[in-house]
N, C-alpha and C. Protein backbone atom coordinates (compact mmCIF):
# COMPACT_ATOMS: atom_id res chain seq x y z
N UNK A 1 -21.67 -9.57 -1.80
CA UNK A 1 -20.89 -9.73 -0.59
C UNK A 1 -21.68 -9.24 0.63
N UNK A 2 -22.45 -8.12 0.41
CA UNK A 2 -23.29 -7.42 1.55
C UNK A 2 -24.19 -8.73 2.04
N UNK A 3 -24.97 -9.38 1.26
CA UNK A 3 -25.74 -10.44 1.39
C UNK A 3 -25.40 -10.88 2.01
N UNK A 4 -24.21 -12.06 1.99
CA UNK A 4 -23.79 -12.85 2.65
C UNK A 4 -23.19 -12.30 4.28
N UNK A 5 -22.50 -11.00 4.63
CA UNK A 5 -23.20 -10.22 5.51
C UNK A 5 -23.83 -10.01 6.33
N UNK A 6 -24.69 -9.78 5.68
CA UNK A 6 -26.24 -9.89 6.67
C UNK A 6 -26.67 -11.25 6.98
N UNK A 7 -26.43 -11.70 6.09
CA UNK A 7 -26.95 -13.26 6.29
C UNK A 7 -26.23 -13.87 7.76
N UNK A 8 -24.95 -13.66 7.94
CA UNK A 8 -24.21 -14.10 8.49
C UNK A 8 -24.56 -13.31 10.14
N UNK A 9 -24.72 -12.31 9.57
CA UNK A 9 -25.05 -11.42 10.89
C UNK A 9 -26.96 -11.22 11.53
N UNK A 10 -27.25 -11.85 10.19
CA UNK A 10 -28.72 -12.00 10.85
C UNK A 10 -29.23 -11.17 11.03
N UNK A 11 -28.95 -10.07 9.78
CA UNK A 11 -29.22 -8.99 9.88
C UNK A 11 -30.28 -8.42 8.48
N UNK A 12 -31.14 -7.51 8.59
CA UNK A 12 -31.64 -6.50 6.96
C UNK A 12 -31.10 -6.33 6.09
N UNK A 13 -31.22 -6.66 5.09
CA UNK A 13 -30.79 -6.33 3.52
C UNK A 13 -30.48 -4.95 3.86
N UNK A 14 -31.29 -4.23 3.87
CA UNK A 14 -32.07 -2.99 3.94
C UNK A 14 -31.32 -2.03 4.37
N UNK A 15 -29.88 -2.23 5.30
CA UNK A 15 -28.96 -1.60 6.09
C UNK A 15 -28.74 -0.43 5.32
N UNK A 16 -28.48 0.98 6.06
CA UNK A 16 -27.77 1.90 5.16
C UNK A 16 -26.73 2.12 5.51
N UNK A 17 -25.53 1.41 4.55
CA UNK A 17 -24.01 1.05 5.02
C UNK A 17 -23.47 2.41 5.01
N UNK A 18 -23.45 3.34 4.28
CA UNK A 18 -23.05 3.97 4.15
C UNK A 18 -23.15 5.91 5.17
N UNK A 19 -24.39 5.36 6.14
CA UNK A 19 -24.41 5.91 7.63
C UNK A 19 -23.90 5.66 8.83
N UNK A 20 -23.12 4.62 8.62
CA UNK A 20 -22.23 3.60 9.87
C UNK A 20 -20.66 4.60 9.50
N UNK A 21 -20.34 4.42 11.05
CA UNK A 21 -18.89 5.15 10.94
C UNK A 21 -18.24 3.17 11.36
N UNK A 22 -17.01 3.21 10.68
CA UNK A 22 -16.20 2.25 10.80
C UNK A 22 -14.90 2.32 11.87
N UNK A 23 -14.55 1.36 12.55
CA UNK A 23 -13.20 0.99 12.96
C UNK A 23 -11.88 1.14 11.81
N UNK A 24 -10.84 1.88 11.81
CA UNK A 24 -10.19 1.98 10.70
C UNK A 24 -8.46 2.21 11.50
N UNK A 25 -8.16 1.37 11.87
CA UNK A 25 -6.70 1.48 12.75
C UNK A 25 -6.85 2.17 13.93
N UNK A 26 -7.94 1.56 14.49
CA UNK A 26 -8.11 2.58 15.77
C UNK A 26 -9.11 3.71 16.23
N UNK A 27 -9.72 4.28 14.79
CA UNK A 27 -10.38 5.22 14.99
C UNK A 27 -11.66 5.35 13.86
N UNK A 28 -12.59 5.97 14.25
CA UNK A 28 -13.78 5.42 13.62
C UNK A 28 -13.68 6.80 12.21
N UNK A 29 -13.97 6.09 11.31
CA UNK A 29 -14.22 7.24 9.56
C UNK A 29 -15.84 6.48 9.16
N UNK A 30 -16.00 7.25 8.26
CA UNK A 30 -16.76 7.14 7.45
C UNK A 30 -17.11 5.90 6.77
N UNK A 31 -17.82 5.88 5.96
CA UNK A 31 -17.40 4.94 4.85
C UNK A 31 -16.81 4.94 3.54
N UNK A 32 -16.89 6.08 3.41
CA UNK A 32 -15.70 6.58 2.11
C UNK A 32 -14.36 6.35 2.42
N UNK A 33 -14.01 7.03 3.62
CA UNK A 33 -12.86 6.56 4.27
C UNK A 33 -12.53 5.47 4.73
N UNK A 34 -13.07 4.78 5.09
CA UNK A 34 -12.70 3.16 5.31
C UNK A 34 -12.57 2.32 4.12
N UNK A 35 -13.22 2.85 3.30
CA UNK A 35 -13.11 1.14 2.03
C UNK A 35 -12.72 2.31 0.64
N UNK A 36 -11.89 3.28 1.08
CA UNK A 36 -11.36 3.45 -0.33
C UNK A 36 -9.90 3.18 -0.27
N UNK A 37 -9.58 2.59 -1.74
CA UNK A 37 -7.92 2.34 -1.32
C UNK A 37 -7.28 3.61 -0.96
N UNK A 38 -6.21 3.71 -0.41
CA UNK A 38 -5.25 4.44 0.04
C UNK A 38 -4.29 4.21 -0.74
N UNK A 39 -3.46 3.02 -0.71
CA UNK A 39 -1.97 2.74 -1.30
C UNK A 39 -2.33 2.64 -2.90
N UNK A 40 -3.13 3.22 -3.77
CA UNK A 40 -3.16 3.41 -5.15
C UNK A 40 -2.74 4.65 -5.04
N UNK A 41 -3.37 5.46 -4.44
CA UNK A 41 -2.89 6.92 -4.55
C UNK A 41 -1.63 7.70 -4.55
N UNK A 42 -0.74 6.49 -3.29
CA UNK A 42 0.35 7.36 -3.24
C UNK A 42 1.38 6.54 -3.29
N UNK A 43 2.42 6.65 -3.52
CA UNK A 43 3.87 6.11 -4.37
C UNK A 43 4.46 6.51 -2.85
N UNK A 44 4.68 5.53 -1.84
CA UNK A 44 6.18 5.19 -0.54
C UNK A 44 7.45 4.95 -1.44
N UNK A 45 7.83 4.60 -2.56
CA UNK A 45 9.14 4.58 -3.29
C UNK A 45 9.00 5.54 -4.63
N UNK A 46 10.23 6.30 -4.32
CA UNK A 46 10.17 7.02 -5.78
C UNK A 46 10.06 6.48 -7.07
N UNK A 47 9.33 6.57 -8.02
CA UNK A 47 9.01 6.29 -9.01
C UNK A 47 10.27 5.61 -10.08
N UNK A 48 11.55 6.23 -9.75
CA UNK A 48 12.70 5.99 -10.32
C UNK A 48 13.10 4.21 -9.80
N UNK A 49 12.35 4.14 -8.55
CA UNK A 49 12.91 2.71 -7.91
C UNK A 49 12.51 1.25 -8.82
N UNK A 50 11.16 2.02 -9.25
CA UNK A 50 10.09 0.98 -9.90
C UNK A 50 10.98 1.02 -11.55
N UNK A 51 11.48 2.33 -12.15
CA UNK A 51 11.94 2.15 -13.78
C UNK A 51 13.53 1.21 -13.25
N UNK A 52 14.05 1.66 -12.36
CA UNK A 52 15.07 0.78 -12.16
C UNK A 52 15.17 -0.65 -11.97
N UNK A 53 14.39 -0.87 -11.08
CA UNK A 53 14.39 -2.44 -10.41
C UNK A 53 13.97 -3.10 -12.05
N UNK A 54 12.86 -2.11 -12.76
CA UNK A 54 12.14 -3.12 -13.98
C UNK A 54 13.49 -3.42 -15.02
N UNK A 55 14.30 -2.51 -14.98
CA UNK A 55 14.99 -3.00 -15.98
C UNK A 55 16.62 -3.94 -15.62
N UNK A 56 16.66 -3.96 -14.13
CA UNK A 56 17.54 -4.10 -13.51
C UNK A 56 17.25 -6.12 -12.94
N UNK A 57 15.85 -6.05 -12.98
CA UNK A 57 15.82 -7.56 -12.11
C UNK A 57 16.16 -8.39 -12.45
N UNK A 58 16.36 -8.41 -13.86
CA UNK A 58 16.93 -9.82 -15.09
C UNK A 58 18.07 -10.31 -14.58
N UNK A 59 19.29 -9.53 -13.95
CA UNK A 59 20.44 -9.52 -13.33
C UNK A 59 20.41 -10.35 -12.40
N UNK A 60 19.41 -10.72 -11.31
CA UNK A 60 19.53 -10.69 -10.10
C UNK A 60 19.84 -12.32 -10.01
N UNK A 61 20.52 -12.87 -9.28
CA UNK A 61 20.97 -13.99 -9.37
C UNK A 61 21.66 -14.74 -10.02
N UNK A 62 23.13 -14.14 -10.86
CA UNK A 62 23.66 -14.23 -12.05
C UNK A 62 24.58 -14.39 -10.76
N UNK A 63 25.07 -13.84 -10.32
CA UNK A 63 26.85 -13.32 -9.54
C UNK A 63 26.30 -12.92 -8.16
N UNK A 64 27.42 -13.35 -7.42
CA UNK A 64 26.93 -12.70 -5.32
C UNK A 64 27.54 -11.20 -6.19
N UNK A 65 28.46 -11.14 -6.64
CA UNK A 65 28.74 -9.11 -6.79
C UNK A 65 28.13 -8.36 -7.13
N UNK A 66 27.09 -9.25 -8.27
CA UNK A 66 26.01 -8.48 -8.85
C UNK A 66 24.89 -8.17 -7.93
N UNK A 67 24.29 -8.86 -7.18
CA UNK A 67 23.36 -9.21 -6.40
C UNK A 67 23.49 -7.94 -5.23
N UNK A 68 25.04 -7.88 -4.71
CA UNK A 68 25.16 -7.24 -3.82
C UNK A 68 25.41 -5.99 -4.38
N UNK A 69 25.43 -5.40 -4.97
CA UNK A 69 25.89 -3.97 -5.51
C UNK A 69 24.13 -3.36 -6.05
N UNK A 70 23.30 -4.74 -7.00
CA UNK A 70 22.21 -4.09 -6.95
C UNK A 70 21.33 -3.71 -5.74
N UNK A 71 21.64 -4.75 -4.45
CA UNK A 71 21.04 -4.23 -3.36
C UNK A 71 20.92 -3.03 -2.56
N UNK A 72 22.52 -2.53 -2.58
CA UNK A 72 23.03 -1.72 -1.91
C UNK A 72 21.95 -0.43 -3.20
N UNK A 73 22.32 -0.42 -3.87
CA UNK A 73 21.31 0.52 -4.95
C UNK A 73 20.28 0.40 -4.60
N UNK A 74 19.60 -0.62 -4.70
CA UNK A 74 17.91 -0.05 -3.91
C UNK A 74 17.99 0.24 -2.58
N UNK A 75 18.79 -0.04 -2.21
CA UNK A 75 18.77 0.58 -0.14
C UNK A 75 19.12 1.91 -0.35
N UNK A 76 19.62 2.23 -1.00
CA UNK A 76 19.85 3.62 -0.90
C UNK A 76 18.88 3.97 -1.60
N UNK A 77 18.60 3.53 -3.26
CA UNK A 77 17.11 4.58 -3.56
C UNK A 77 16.01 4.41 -2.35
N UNK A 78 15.77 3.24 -1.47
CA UNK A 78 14.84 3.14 -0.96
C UNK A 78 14.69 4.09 0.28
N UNK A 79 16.15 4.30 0.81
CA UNK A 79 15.99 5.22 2.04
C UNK A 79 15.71 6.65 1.70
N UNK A 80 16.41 7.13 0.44
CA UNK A 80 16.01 8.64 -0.08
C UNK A 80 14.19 8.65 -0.33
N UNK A 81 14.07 7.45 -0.66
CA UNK A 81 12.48 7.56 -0.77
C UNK A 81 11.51 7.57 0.65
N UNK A 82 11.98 6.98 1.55
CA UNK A 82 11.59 6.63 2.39
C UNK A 82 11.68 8.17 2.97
N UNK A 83 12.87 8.94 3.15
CA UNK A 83 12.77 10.02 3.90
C UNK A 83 11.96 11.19 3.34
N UNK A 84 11.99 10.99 2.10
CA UNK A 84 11.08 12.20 1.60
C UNK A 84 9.45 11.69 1.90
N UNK A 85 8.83 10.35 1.89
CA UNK A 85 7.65 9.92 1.96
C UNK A 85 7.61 10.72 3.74
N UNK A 86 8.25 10.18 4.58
CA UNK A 86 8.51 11.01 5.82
C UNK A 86 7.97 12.39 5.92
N UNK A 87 9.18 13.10 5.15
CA UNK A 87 9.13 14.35 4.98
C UNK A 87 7.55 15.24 4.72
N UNK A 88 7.60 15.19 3.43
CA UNK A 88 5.69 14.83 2.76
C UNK A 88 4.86 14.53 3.29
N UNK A 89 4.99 13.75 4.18
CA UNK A 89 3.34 12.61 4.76
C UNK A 89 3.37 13.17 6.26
N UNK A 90 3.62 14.07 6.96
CA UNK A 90 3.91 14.18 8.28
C UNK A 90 2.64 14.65 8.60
């Protein structure tokens, strides 16, 4: 991918990518910091949302009562998750 890259940029193989600070939402990091994932690391929904929904999705489109009662259940797991990710991540 670097190849094509340089190629494109008309630039040295030879680059040492990893001495360049990057653009990263505004503000310049590293390169460790720019190209490592982030969203593997950390769970924005409690873990309970993911065992629920998995055993819960088979349901979904059977009945409007069903549909709507499982929703209202993830809006609420989702906001308790949401406020603690808040809480945590500040």
């Amino acid at each position: 991918m670097l190849d094509k890259i340089c190629n494109f940029l008309q630039e040295e193989k030879n680059l040492k990518w990893n001495d360049f600070e990057y653009d990263l939402y505004g503000s310049l990091k590293n390169y460790k910091e720019t190209f490592t994932k982030f969203d593997d690391s950390v769970y924005f929904l409690p873990k309970i949302f993911f065992k629920i929904f998995n055993r819960l999705n088979k349901y979904y489109f059977k009945n409007f009562l069903i549909d709507f009662t499982l929703d209202v259940i993830f809006q609420i797991i989702y906001l308790i998750g949401y406020f603690n990710f808040k809480k945590n991540y500040k």
